[in-house]
C-alpha atoms as a PDB file:
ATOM      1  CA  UNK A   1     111.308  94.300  69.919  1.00  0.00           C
ATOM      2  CA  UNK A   2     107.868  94.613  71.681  1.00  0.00           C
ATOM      3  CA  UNK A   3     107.491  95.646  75.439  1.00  0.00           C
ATOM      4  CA  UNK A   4     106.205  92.820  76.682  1.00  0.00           C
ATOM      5  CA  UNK A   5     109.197  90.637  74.745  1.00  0.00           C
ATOM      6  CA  UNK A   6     111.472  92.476  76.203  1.00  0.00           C
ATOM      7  CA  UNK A   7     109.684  91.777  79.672  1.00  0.00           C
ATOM      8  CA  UNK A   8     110.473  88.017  78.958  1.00  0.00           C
ATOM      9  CA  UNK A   9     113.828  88.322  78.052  1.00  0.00           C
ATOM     10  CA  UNK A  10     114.764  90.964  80.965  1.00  0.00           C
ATOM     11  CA  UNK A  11     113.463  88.059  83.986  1.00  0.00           C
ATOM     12  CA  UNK A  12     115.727  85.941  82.654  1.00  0.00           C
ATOM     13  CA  UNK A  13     118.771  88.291  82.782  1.00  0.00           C
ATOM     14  CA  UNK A  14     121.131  88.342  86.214  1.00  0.00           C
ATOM     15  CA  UNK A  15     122.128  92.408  87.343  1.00  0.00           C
ATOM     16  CA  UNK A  16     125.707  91.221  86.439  1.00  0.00           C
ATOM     17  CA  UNK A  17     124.921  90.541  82.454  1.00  0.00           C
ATOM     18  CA  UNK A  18     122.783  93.222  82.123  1.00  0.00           C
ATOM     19  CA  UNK A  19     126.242  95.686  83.513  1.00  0.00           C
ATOM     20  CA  UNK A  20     127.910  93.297  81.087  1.00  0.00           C
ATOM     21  CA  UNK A  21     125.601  94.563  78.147  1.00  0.00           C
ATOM     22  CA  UNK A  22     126.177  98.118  78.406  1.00  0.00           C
ATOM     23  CA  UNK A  23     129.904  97.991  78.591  1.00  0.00           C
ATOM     24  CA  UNK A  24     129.920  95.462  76.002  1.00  0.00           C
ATOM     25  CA  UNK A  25     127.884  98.155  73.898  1.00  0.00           C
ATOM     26  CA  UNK A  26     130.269 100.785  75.429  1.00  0.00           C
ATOM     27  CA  UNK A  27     133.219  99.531  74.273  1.00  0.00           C
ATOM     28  CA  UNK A  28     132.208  98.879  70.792  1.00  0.00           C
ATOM     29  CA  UNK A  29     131.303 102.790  70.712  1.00  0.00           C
ATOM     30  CA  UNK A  30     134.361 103.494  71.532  1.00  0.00           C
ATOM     31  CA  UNK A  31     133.694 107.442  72.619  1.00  0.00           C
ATOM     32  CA  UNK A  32     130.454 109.129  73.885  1.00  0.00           C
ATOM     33  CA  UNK A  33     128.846 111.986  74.859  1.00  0.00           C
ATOM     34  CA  UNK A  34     126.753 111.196  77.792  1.00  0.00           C
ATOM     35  CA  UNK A  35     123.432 113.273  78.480  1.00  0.00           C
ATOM     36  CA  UNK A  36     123.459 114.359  82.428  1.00  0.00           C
ATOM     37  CA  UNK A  37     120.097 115.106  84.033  1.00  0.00           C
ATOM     38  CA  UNK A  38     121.816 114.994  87.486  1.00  0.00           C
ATOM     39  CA  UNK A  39     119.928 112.324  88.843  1.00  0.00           C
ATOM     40  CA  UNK A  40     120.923 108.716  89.330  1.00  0.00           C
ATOM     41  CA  UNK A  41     120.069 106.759  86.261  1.00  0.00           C
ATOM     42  CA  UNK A  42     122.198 109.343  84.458  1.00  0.00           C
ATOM     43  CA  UNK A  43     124.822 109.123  87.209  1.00  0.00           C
ATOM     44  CA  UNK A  44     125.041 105.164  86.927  1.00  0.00           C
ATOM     45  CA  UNK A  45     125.743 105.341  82.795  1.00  0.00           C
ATOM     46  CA  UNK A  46     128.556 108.141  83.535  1.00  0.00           C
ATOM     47  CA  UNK A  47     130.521 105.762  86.345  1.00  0.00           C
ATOM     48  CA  UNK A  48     129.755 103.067  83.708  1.00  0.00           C
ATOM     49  CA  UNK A  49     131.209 105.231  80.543  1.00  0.00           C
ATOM     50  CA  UNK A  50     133.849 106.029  82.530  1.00  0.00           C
ATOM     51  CA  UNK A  51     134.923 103.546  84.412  1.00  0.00           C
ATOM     52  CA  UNK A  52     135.001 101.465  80.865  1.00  0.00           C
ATOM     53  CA  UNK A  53     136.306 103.743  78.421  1.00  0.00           C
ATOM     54  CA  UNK A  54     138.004 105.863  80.971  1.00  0.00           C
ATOM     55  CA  UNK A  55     137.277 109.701  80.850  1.00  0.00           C
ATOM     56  CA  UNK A  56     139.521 111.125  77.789  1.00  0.00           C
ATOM     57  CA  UNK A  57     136.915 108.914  75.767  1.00  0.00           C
ATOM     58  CA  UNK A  58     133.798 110.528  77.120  1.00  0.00           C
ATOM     59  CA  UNK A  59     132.166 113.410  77.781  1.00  0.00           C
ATOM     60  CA  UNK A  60     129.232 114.509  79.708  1.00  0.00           C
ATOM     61  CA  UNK A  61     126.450 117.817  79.441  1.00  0.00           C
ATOM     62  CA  UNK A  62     123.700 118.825  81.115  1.00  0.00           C
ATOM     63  CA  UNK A  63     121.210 121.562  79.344  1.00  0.00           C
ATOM     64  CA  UNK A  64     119.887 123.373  81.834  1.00  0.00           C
ATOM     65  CA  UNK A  65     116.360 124.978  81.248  1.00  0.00           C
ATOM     66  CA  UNK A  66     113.834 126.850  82.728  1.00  0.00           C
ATOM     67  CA  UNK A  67     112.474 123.184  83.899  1.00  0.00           C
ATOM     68  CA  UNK A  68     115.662 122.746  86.162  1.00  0.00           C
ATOM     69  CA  UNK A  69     115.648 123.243  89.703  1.00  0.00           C
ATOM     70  CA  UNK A  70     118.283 124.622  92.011  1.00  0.00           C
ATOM     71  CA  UNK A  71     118.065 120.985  94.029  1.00  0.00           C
ATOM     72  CA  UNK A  72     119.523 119.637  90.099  1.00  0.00           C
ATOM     73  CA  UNK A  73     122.697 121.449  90.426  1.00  0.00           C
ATOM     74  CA  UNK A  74     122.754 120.061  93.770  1.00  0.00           C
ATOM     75  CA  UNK A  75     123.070 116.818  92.575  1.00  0.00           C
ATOM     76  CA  UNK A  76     124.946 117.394  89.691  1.00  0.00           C
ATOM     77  CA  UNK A  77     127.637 119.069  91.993  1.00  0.00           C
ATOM     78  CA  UNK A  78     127.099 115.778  94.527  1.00  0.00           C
ATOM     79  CA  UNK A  79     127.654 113.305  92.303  1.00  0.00           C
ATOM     80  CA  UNK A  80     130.372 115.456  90.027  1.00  0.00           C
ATOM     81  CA  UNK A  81     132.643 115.238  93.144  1.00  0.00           C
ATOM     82  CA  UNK A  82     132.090 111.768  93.083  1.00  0.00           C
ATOM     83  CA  UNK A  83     133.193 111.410  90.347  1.00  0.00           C
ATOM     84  CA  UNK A  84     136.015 113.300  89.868  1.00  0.00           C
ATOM     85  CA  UNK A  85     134.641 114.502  86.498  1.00  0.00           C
ATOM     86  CA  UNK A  86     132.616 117.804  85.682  1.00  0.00           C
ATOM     87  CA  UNK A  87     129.976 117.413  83.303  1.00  0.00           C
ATOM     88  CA  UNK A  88     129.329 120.578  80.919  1.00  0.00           C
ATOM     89  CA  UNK A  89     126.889 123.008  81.412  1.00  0.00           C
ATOM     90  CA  UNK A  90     124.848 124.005  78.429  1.00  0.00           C
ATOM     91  CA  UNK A  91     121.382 126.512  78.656  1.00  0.00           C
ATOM     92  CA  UNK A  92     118.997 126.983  76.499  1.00  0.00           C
ATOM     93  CA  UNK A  93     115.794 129.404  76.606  1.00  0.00           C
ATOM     94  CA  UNK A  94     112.601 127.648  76.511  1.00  0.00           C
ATOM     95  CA  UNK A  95     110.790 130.711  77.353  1.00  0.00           C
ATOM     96  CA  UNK A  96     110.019 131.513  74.237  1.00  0.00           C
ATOM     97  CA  UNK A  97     109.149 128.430  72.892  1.00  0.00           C
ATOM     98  CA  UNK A  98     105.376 129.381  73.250  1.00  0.00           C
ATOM     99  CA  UNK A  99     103.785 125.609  72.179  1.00  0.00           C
ATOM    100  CA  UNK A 100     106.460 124.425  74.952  1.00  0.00           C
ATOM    101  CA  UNK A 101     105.413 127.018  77.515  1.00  0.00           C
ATOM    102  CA  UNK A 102     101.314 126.218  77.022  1.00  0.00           C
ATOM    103  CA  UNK A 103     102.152 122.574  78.297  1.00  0.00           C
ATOM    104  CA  UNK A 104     100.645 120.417  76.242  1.00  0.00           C
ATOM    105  CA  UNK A 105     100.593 116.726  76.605  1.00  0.00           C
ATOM    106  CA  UNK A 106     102.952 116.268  74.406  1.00  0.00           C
ATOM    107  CA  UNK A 107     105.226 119.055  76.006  1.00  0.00           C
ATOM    108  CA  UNK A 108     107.541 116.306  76.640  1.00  0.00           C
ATOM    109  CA  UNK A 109     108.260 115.101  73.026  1.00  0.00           C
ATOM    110  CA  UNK A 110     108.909 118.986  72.017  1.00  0.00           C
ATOM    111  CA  UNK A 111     111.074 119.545  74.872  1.00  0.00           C
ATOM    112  CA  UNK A 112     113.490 116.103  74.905  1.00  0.00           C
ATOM    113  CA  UNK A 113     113.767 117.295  71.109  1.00  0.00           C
ATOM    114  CA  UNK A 114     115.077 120.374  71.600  1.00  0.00           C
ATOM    115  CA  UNK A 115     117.362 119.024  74.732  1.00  0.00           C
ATOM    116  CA  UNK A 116     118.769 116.449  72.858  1.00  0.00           C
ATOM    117  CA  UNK A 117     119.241 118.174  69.416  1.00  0.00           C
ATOM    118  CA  UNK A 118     121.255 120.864  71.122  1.00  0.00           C
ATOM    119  CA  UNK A 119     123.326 117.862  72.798  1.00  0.00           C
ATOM    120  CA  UNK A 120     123.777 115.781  69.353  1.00  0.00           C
ATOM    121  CA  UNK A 121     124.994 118.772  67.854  1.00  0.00           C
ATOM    122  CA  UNK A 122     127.320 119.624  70.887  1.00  0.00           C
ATOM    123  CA  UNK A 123     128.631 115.854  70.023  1.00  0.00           C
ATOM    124  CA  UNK A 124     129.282 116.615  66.667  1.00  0.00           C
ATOM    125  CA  UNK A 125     131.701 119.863  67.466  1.00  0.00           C
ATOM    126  CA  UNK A 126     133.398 117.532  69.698  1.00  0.00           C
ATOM    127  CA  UNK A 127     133.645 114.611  67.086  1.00  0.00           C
ATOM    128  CA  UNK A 128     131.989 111.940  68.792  1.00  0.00           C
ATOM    129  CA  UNK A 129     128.944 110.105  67.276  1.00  0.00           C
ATOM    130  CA  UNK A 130     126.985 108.723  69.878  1.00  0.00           C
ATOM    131  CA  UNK A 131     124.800 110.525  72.257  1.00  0.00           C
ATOM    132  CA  UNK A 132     123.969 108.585  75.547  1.00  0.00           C
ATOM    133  CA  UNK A 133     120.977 109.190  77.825  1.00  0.00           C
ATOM    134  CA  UNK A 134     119.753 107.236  80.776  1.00  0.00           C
ATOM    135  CA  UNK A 135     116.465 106.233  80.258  1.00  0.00           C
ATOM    136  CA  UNK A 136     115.986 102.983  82.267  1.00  0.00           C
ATOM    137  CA  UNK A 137     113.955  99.917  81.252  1.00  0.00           C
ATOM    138  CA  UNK A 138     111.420 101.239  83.989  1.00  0.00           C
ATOM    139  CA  UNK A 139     110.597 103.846  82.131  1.00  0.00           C
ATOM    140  CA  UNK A 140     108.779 101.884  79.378  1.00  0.00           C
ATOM    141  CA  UNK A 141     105.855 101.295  81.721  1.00  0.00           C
ATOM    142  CA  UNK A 142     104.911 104.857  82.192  1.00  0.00           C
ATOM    143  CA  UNK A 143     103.817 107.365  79.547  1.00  0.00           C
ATOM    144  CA  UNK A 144     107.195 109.114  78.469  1.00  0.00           C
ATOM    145  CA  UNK A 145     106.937 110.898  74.655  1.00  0.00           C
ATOM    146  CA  UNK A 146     110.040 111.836  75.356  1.00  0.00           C
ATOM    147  CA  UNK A 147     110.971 108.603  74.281  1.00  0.00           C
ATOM    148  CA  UNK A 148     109.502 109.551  70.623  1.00  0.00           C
ATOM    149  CA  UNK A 149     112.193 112.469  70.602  1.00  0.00           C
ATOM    150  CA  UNK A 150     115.208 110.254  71.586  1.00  0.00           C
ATOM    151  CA  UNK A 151     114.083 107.518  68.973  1.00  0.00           C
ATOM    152  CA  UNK A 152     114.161 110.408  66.206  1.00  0.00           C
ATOM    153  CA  UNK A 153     116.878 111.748  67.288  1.00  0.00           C
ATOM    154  CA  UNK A 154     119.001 108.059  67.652  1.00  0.00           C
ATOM    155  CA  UNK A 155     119.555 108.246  71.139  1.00  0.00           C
ATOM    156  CA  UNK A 156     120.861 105.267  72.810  1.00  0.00           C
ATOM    157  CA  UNK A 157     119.416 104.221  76.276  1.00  0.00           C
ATOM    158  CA  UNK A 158     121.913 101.958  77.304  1.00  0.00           C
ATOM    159  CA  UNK A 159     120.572 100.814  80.313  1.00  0.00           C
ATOM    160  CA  UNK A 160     117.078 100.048  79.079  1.00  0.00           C
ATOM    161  CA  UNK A 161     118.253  98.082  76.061  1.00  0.00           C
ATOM    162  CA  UNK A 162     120.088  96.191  78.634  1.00  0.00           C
ATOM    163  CA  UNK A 163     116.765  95.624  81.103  1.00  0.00           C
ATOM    164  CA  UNK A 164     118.154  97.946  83.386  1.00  0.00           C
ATOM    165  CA  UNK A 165     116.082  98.911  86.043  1.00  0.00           C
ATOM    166  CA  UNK A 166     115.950 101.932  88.752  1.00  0.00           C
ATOM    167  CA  UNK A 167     115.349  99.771  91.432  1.00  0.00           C
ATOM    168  CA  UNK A 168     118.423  98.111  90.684  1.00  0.00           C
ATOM    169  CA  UNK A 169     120.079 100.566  90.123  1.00  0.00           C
ATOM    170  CA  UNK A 170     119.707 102.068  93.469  1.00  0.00           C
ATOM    171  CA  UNK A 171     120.563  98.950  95.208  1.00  0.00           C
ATOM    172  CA  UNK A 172     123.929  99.048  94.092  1.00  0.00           C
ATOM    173  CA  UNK A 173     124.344 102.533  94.441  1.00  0.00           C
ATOM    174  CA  UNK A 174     123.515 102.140  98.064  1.00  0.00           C
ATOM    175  CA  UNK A 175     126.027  99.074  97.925  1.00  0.00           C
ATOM    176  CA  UNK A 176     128.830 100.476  96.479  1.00  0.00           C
ATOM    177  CA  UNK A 177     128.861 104.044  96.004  1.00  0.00           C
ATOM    178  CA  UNK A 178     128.295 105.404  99.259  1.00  0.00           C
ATOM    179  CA  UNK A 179     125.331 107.622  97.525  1.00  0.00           C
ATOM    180  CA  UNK A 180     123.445 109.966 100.238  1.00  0.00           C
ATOM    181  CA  UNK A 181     119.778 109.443 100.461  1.00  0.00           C
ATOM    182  CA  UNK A 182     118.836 112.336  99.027  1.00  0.00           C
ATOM    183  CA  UNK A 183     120.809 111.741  95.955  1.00  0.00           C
ATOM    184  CA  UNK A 184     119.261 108.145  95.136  1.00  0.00           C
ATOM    185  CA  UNK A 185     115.674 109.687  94.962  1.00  0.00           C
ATOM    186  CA  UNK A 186     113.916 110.363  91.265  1.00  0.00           C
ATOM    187  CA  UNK A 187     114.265 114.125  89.649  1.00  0.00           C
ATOM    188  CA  UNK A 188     111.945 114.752  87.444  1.00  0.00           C
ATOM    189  CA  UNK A 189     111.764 118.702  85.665  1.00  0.00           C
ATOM    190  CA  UNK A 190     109.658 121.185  87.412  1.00  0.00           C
ATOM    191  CA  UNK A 191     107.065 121.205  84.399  1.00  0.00           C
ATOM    192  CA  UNK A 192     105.751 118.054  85.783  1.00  0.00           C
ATOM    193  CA  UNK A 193     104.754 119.797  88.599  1.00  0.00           C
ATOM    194  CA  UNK A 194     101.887 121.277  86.427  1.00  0.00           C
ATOM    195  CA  UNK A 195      98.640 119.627  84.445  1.00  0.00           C
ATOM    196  CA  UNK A 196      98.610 119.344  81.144  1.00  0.00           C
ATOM    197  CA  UNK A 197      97.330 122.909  79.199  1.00  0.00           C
ATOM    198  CA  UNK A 198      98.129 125.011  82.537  1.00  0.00           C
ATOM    199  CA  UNK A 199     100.343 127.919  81.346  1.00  0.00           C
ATOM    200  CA  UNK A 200     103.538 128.087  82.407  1.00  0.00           C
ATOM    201  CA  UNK A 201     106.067 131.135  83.082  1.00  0.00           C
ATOM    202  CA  UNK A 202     109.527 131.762  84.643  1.00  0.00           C
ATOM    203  CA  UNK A 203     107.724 133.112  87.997  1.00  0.00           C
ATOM    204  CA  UNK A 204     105.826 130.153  88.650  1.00  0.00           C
ATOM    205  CA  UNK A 205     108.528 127.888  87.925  1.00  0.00           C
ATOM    206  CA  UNK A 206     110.423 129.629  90.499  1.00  0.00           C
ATOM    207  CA  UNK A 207     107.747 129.575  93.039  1.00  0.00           C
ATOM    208  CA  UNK A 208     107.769 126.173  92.918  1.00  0.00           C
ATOM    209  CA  UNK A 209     111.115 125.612  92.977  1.00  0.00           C
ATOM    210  CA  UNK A 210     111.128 127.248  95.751  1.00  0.00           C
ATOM    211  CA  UNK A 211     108.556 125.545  97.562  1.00  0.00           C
ATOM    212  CA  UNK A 212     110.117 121.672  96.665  1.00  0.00           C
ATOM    213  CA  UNK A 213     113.965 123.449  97.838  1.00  0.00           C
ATOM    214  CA  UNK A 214     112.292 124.367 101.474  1.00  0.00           C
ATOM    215  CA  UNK A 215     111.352 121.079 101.809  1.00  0.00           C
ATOM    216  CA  UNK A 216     114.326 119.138 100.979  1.00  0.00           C
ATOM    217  CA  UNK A 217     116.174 121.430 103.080  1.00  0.00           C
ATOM    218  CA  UNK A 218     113.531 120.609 105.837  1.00  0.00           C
ATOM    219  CA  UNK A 219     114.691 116.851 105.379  1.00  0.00           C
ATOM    220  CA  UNK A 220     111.444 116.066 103.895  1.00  0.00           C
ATOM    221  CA  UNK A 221     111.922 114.536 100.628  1.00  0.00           C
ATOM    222  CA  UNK A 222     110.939 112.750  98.164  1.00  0.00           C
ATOM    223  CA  UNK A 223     108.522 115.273  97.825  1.00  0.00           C
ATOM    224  CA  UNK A 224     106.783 116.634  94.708  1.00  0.00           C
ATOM    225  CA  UNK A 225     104.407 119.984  94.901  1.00  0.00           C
ATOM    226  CA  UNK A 226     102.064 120.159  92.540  1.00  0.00           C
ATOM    227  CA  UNK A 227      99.757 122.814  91.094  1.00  0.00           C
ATOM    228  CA  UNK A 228      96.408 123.468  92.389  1.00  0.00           C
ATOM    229  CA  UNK A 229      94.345 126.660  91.041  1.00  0.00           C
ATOM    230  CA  UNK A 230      95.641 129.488  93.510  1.00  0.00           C
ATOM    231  CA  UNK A 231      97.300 126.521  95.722  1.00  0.00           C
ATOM    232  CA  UNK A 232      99.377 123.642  96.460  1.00  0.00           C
ATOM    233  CA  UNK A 233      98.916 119.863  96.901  1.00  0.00           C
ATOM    234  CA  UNK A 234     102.257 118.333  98.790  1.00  0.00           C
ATOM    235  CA  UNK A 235     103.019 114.780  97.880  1.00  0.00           C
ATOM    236  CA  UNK A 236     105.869 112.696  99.924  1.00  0.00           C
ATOM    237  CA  UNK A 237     105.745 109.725 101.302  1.00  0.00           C
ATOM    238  CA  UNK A 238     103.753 108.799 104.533  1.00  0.00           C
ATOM    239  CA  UNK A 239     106.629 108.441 106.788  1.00  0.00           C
ATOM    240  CA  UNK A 240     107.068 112.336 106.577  1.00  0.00           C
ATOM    241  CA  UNK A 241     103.217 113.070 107.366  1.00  0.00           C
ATOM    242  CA  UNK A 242     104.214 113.742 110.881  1.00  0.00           C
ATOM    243  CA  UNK A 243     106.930 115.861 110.202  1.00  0.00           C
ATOM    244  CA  UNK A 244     104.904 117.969 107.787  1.00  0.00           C
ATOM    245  CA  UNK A 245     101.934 118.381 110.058  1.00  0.00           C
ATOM    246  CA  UNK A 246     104.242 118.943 113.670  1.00  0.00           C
ATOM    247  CA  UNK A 247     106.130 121.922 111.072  1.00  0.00           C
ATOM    248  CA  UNK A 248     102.143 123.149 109.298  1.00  0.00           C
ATOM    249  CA  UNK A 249     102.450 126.676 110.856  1.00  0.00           C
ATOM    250  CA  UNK A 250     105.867 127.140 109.334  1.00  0.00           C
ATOM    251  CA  UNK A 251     104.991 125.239 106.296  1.00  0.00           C
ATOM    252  CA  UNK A 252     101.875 127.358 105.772  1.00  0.00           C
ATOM    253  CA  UNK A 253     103.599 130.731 106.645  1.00  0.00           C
ATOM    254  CA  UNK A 254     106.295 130.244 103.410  1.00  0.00           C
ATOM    255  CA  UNK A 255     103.621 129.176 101.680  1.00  0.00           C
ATOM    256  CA  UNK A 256     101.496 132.322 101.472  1.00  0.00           C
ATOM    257  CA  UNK A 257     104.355 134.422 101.084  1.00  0.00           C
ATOM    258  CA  UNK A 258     104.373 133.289  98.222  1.00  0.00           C
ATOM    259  CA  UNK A 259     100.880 133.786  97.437  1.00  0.00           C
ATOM    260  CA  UNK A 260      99.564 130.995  97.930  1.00  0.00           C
ATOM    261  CA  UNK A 261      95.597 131.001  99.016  1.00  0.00           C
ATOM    262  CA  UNK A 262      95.711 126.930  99.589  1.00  0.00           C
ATOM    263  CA  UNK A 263      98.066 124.311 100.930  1.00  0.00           C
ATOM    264  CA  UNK A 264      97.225 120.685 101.079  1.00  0.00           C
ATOM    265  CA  UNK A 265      98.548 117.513 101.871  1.00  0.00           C
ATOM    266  CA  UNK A 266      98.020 114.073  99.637  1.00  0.00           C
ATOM    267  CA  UNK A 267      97.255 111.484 101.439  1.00  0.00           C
ATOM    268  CA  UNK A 268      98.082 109.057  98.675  1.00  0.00           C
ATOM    269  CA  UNK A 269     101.580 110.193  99.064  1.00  0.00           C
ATOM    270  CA  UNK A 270     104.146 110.775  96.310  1.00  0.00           C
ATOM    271  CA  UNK A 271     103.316 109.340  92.257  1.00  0.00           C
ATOM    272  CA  UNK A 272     104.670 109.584  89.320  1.00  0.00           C
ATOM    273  CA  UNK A 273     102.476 110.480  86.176  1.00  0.00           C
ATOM    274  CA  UNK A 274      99.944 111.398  88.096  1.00  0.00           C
ATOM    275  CA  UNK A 275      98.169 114.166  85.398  1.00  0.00           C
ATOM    276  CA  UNK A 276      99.029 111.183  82.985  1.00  0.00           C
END
């Protein structure tokens, strides 16, 4: 089915089919193992799995990489307790995946394949089939060759076969989960923090991790930092300008500690894709 059929058909679907889709689709696969990034899309298809096959029929792991952040284990902790079910913790080194590390622009096709072919064969020890991730039918309108990976690999992305989108799905999060704030905003790995062909390494992952944790502790969030040469350009929305610039001698001090010779501010506030 084309995108822009499945545009058509998806304005013609209510919030209540499309929920009636996936656990339709849930029930027919009887068991799953769900892929957790810790963020809310992912979330949403684990209360789903759960609440429809109930949790001796599905299980749930997160690979953790070099790419996570410590604000991911956060959330995976947050919305774990939620849930009343821990999700498995599996790591892999991409260090020395060199073609990984030089960040091409396909870095994302490479990576979801290695994510997700650690996961399928996780699913297999455990003897379940299917392997679940939760891509949402948003995703299709930004450039994701991730999805490339998940199509080899036959992935199913329940909620964006079903026209699932994150805007709805954060709606009735906020309705009927009680999710904090915090927890309903996008995560995205800290390799998109970087342009394409920049080389990356495990020190300036953690600088930045660093950086984006300070802030979200600050209360300012969403907030992406991205990679300038020898700098930083902050991106969060404009309702947190004042904040930033009332905290700038703080801000700036951490900052340079870290080495850091510039710090800016974007005043097109936060974007997603934006070295796409």
């Amino acid at each position: 089915m084309t995108t822009m059929n499945m545009k058509i058909n998806n304005e013609d679907k209510t919030f209540e089919k499309k929920i009636e889709e996936v656990q339709d689709k849930l029930r027919a696969l009887k068991r799953v193992l769900v892929a957790f990034s810790g963020g809310k899309d992912s979330f949403f298809l684990l209360k789903a799995a759960v609440e429809t096959l109930g949790k001796e029929n599905v299980a749930a792991c997160h690979v953790k990489t070099g790419f996570s952040s410590k604000n991911d284990q956060k959330r995976i902790n947050y919305f774990s307790q939620l849930l009343d079910f821990q999700p498995e913790v599996i790591e892999i080194d991409l260090s020395r995946e060199k073609f990984i590390m030089s960040n091409p622009r396909e870095r994302c096709y490479y990576c979801k394949k290695k994510i997700f072919s650690t996961l399928k064969k996780k699913a297999q020890e455990l003897g379940i089939e299917t392997v679940l991730d939760g891509t949402t039918y948003s995703d299709l309108s930004e450039y994701r060759p991730g999805l490339k990976a998940l199509e080899e690999l036959n992935i199913l992305s329940l909620l964006q076969d079903a026209g699932l989108t994150s805007a709805e799905i954060v709606e009735y999060l906020k309705k009927n989960a009680g999710i904090e704030e915090y927890f309903l905003t996008s995560s995205t790995c800290l390799a998109t923090r970087f342009p394409y062909d920049v080389q990356l390494d495990e020190r300036l992952l953690n600088i930045f991790d660093e950086l984006e944790e300070y802030f979200v502790n600050m209360g300012i969030y969403p907030v992406k930092i991205r990679f300038i040469p020898e700098g930083i350009r902050i991106e969060t929305p404009a309702r947190h300008f004042r904040e930033v610039l009332e905290n700038r001698d703080k801000i700036i001090d951490f900052c340079k500690k870290t080495g850091l010779k510039f710090v800016t501010l974007d005043l097109e506030g936060i974007k997603s894709g934006v070295w796409d």
